[in-house]
Protein backbone atom coordinates (compact mmCIF):
# COMPACT_ATOMS: atom_id res chain seq x y z
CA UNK A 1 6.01 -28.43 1.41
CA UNK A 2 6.28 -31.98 0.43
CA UNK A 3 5.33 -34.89 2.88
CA UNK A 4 8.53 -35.93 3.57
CA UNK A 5 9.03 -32.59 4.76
CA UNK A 6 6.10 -32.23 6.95
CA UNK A 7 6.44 -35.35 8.06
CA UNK A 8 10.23 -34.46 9.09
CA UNK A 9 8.82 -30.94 11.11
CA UNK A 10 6.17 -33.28 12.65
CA UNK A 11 8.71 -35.27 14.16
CA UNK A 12 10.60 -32.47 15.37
CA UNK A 13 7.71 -30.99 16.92
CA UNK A 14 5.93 -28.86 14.72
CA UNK A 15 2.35 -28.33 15.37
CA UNK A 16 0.81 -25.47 13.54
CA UNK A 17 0.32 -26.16 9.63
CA UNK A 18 -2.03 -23.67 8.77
CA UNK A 19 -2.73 -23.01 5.50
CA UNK A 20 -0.15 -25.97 4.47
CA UNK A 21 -0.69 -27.47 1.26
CA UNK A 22 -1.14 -31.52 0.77
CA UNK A 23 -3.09 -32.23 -2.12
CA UNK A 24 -3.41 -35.87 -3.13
CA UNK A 25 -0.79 -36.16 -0.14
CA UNK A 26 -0.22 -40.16 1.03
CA UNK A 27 -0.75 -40.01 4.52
CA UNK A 28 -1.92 -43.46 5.25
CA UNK A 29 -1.27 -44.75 9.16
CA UNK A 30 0.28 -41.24 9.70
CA UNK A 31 0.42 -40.62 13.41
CA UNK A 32 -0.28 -36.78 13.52
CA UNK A 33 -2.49 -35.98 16.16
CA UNK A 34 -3.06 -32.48 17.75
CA UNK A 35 -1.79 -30.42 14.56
CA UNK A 36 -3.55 -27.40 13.61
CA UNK A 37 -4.37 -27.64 10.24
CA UNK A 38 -6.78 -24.86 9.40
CA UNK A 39 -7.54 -23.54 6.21
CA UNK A 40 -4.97 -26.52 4.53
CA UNK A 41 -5.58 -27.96 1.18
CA UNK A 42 -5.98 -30.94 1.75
CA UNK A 43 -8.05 -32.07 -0.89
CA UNK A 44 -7.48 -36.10 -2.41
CA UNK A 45 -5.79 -36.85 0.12
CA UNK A 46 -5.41 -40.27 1.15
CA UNK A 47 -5.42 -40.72 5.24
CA UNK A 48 -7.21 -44.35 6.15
CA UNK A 49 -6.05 -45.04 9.12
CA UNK A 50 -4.67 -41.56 10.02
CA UNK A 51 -4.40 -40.50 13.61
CA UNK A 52 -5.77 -37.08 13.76
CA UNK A 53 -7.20 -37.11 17.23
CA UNK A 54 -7.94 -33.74 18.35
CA UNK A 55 -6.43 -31.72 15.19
CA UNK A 56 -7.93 -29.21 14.32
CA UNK A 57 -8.91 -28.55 10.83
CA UNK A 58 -11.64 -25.86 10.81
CA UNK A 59 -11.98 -24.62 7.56
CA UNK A 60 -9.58 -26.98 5.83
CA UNK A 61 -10.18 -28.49 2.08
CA UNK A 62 -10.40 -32.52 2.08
CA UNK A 63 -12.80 -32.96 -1.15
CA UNK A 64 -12.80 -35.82 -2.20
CA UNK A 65 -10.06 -37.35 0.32
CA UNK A 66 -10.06 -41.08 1.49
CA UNK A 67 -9.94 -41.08 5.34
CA UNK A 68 -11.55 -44.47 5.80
CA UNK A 69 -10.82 -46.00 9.33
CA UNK A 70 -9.44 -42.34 10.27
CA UNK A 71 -8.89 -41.29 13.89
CA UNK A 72 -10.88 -37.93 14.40
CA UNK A 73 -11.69 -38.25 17.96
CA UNK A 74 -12.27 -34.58 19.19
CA UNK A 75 -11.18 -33.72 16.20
CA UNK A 76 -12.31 -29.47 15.19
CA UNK A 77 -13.65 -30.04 11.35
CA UNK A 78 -15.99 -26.41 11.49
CA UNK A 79 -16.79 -25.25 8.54
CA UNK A 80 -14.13 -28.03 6.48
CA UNK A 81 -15.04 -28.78 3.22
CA UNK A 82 -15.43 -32.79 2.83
CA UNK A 83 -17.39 -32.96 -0.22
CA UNK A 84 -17.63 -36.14 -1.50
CA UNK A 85 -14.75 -37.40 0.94
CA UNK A 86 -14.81 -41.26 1.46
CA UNK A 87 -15.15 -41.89 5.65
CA UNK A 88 -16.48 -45.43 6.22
CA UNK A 89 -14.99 -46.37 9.19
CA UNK A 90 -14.08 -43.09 10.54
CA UNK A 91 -14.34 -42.58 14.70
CA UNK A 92 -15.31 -38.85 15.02
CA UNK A 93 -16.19 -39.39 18.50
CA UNK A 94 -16.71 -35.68 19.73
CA UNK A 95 -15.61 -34.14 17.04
CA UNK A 96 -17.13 -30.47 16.60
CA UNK A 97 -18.13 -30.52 12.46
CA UNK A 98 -20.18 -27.71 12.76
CA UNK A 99 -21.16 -25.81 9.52
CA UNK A 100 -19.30 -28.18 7.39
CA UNK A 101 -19.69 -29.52 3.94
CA UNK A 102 -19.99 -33.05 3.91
CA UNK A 103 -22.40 -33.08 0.74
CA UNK A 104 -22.06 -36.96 -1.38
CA UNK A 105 -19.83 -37.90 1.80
CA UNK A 106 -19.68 -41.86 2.93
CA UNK A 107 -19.65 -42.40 6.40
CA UNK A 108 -20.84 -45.30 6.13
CA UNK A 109 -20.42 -47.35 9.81
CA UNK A 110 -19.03 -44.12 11.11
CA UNK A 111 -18.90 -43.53 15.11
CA UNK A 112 -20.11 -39.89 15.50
CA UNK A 113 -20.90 -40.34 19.06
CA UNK A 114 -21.30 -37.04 20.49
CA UNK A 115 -20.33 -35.35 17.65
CA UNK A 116 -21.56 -31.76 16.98
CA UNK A 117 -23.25 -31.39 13.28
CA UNK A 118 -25.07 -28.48 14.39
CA UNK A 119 -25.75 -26.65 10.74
CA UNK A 120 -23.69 -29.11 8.53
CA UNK A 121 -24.48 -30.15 5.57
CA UNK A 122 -25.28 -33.61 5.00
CA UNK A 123 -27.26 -33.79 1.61
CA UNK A 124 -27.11 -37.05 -0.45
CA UNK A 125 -24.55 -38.29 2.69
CA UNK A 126 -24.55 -42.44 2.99
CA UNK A 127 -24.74 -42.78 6.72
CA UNK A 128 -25.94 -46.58 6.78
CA UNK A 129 -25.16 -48.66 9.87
CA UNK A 130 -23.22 -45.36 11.34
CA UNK A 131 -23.39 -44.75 15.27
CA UNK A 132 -25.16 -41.10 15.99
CA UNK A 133 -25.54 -42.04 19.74
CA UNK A 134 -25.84 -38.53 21.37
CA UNK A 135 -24.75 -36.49 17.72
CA UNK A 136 -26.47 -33.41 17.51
CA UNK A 137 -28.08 -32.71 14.33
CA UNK A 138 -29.70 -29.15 14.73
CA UNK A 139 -29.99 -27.70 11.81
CA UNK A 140 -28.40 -30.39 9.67
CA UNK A 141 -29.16 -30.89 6.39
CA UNK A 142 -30.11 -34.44 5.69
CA UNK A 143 -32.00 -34.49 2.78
CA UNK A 144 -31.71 -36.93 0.19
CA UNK A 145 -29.49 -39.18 3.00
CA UNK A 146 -29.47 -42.27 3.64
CA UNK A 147 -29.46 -43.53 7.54
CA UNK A 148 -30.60 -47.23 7.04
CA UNK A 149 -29.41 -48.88 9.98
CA UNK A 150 -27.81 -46.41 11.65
CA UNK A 151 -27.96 -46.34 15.45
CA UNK A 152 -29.24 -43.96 18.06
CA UNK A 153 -30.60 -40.88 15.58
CA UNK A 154 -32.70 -38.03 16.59
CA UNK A 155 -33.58 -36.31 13.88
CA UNK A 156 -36.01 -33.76 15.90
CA UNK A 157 -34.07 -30.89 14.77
CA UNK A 158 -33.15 -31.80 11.59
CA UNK A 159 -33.35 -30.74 8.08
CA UNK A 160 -35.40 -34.02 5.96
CA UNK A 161 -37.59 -34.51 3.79
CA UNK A 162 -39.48 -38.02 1.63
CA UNK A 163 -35.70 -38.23 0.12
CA UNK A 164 -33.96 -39.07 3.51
CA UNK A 165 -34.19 -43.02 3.80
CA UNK A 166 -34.58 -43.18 7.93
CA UNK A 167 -33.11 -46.49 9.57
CA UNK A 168 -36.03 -48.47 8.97
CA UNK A 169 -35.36 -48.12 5.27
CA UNK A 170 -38.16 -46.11 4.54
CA UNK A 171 -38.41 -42.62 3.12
CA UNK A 172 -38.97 -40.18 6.40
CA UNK A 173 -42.22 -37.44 5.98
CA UNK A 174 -40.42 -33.86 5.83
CA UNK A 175 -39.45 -32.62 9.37
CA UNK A 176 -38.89 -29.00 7.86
């Protein structure tokens, strides 16, 4: 399917893409909330300023997309693969990223308030200056990231160790 095409069975009132195939798709500004988009390849795509409130993308492939200034409020992002993926910006207010792959990810100034990272993986992640007000880390791997400046962590339940720089700047003692 080519974007012109989904974006054509979007309008018409399409809702369920699973599996759908987008890679290096230009989505930018795209108004698409509420789609189901598991398992899609969605890999290089490019989707600042995409509206994806509430989609739901469990298992989907974004590696390496661009999804600066996104829209991912409630968004379902379980188990999605966003290695690498560029996020600065993103509002994943609530969203549920449980068990996903966010390894080399920026989120840099990121709102994850009351998002659910329960189990994700967060290695070598650039989190500076994001908002974790309420996020739930249990279980989230967060070594060798970088929180400098970010606002309202707990990292009780967390995976660190003398790699993760904490939002003072400083290297954090291991937590494991």
């Amino acid at each position: 399917m080519t974007v012109d095409e989904f974006l054509a069975a979007y309008q018409a009132g399409k809702r369920n893409f699973q599996g759908i195939v987008l890679e290096s798709a230009n989505l930018f500004d795209c108004d698409i909330r509420n789609c189901d988009f598991s398992s899609a390849q969605l890999q290089g795509a490019y989707l600042p300023y995409a509206k994806l409130s509430r989609a739901r993308l469990t298992q989907a492939v974004l590696t390496g997309a661009n999804m600066g200034n996104a829209f991912l409020q409630a968004a379902d992002l379980s188990k999605a693969d966003l290695q690498g993926a560029l996020m600065s910006y993103v509002n994943l207010r609530g969203a549920i990223l449980c068990g996903a792959n966010l390894y080399q990810a920026n989120l840099y100034r990121a709102d994850l308030t009351g998002a659910d990272l329960t189990g994700a993986d967060l290695r070598q992640v650039n989190l500076s200056r994001a908002i974790l007000t309420k996020a739930q880390l249990a279980k989230t791997d967060l070594r060798g990231a970088n929180l400098f400046r970010a606002q309202k962590v707990d990292l009780s339940d967390a995976i660190c160790d003398r790699t993760t720089i904490g939002p003072d700047g400083y290297p954090l003692d291991s937590f494991e």
